[in-house]
C-alpha atoms as a PDB file:
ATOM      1  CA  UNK A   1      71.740  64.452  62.895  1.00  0.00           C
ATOM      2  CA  UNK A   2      71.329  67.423  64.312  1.00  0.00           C
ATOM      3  CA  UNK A   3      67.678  68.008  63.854  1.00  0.00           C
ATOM      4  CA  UNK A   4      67.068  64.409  66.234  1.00  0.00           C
ATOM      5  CA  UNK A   5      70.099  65.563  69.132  1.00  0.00           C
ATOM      6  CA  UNK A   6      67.482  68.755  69.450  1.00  0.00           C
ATOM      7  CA  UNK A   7      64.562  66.881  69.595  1.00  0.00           C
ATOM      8  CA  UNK A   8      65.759  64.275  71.823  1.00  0.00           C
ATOM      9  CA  UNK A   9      66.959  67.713  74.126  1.00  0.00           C
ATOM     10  CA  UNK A  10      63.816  69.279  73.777  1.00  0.00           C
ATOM     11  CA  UNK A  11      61.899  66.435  74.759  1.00  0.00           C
ATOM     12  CA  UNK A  12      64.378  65.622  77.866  1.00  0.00           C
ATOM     13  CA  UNK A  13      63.749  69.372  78.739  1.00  0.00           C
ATOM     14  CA  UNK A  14      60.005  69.109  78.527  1.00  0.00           C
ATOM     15  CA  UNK A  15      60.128  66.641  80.732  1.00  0.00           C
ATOM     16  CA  UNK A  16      62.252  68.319  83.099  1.00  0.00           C
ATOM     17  CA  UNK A  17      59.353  71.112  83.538  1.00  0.00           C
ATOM     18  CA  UNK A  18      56.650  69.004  84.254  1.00  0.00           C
ATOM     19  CA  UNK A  19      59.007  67.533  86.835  1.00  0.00           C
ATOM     20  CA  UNK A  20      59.323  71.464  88.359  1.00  0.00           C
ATOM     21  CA  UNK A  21      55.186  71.867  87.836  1.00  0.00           C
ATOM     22  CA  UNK A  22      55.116  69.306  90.583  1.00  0.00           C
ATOM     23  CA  UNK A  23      57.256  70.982  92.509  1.00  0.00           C
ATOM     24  CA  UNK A  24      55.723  73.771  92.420  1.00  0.00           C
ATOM     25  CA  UNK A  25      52.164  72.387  92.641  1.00  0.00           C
ATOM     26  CA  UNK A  26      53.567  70.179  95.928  1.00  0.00           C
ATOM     27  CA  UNK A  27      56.255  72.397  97.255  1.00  0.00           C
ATOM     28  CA  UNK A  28      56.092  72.889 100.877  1.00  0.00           C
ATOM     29  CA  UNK A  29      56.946  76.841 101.514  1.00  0.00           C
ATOM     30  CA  UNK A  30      55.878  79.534  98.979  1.00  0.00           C
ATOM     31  CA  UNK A  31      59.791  80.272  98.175  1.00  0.00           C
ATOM     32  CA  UNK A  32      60.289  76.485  96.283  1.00  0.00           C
ATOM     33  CA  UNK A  33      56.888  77.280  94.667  1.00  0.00           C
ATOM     34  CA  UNK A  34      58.887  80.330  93.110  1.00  0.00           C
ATOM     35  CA  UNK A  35      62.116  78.684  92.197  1.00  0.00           C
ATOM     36  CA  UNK A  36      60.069  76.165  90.791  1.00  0.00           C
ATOM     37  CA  UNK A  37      58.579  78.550  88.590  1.00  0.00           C
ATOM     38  CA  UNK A  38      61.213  80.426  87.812  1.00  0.00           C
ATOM     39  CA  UNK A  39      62.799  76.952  86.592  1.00  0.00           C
ATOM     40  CA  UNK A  40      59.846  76.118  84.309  1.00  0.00           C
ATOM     41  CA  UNK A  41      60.173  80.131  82.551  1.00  0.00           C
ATOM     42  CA  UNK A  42      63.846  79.546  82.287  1.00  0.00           C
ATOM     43  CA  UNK A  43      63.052  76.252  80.973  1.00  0.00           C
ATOM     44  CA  UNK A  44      60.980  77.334  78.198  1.00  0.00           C
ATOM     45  CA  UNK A  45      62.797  79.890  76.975  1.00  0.00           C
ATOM     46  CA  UNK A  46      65.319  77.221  75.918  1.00  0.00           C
ATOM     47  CA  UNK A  47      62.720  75.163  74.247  1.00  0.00           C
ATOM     48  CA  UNK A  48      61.604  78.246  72.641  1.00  0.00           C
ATOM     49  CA  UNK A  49      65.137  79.041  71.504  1.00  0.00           C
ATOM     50  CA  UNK A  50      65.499  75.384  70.058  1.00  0.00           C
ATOM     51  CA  UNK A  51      62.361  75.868  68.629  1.00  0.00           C
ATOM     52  CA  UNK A  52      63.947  78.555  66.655  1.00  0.00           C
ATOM     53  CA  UNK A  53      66.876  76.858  65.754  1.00  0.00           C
ATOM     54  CA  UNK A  54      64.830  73.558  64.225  1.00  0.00           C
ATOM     55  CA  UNK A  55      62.875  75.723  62.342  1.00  0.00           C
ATOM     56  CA  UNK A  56      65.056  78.256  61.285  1.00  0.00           C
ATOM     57  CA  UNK A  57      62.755  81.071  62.472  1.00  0.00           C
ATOM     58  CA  UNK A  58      65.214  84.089  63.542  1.00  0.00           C
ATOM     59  CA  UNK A  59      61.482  86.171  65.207  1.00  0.00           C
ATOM     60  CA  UNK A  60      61.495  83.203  68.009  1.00  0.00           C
ATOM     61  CA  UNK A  61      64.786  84.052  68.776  1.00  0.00           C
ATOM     62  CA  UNK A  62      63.049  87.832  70.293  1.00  0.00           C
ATOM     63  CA  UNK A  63      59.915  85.936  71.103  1.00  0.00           C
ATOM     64  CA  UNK A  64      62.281  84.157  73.793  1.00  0.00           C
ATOM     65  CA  UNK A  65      64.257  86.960  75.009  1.00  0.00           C
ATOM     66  CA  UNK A  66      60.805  88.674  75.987  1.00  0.00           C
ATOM     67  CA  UNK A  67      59.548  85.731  77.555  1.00  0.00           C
ATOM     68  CA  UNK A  68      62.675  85.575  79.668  1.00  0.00           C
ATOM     69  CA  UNK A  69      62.469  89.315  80.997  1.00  0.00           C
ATOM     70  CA  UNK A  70      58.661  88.360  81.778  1.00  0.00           C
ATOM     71  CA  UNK A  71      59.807  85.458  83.635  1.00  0.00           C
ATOM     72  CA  UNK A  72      62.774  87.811  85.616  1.00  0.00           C
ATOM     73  CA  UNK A  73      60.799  90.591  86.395  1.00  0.00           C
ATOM     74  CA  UNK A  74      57.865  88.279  87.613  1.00  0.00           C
ATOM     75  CA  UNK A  75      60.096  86.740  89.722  1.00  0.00           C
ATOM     76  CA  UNK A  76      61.425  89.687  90.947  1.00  0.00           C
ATOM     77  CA  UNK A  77      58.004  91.199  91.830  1.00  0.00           C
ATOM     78  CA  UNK A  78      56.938  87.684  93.547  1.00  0.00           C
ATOM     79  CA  UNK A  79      59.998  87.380  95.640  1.00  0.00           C
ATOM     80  CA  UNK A  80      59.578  90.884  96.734  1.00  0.00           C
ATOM     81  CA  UNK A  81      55.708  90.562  97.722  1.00  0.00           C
ATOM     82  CA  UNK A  82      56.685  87.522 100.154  1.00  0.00           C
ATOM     83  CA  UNK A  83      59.389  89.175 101.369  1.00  0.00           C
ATOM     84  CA  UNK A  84      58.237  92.888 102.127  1.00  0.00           C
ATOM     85  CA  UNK A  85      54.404  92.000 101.969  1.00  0.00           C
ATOM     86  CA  UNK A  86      53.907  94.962  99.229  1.00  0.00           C
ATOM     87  CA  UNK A  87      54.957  95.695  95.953  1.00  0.00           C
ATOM     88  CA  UNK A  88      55.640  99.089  95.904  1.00  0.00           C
END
C-alpha cells in the first residue's frame, strides 16, 4: 500500500518538473528561468529521496542531500551573476 501511494507521488512529481522545464525553457525574464530551475533541483531531490525509501537504499538518502547543496549553491551563484554581473 505504501509502495503504490509513492509511486503514484513520484509519478505526480515527475510530472510536475517537466511542467517547470517549460517554464523555464518559455519563461519570459531570466529570473523565472531560475526559479524554474531551482523548482526542478528541489524537485528531484524528493524523487531521489523516495527513490530511497522504495528501495530501501540508506546511500540515496546522501546522494540527495548533495544534489540539493548543488542545486542551492548553483542557484546562489546564478542569482548573483544576474544581479551584480560577476561572480566574484
Amino acid at each position: 500500500m505504501i509502495t503504490n501511494s509513492i509511486l503514484v507521488i513520484t509519478i505526480f512529481l515527475s510530472v510536475l518538473a517537466f511542467a517547470s522545464l517549460y517554464r523555464a525553457y518559455i519563461g519570459p525574464t531570466p529570473a523565472d528561468r531560475v526559479v524554474a530551475i531551482n523548482v526542478i533541483s528541489t524537485k528531484v531531490t524528493v524523487l531521489i529521496v523516495l527513490l530511497a525509501m522504495m528501495t530501501n537504499q540508506d546511500a540515496f538518502v546522501d546522494v540527495a542531500v548533495v544534489y540539493a547543496m548543488m542545486g542551492f549553491v548553483t542557484t546562489v551563484s546564478v542569482s548573483k551573476y544576474m544581479e551584480k554581473g560577476k561572480l566574484f
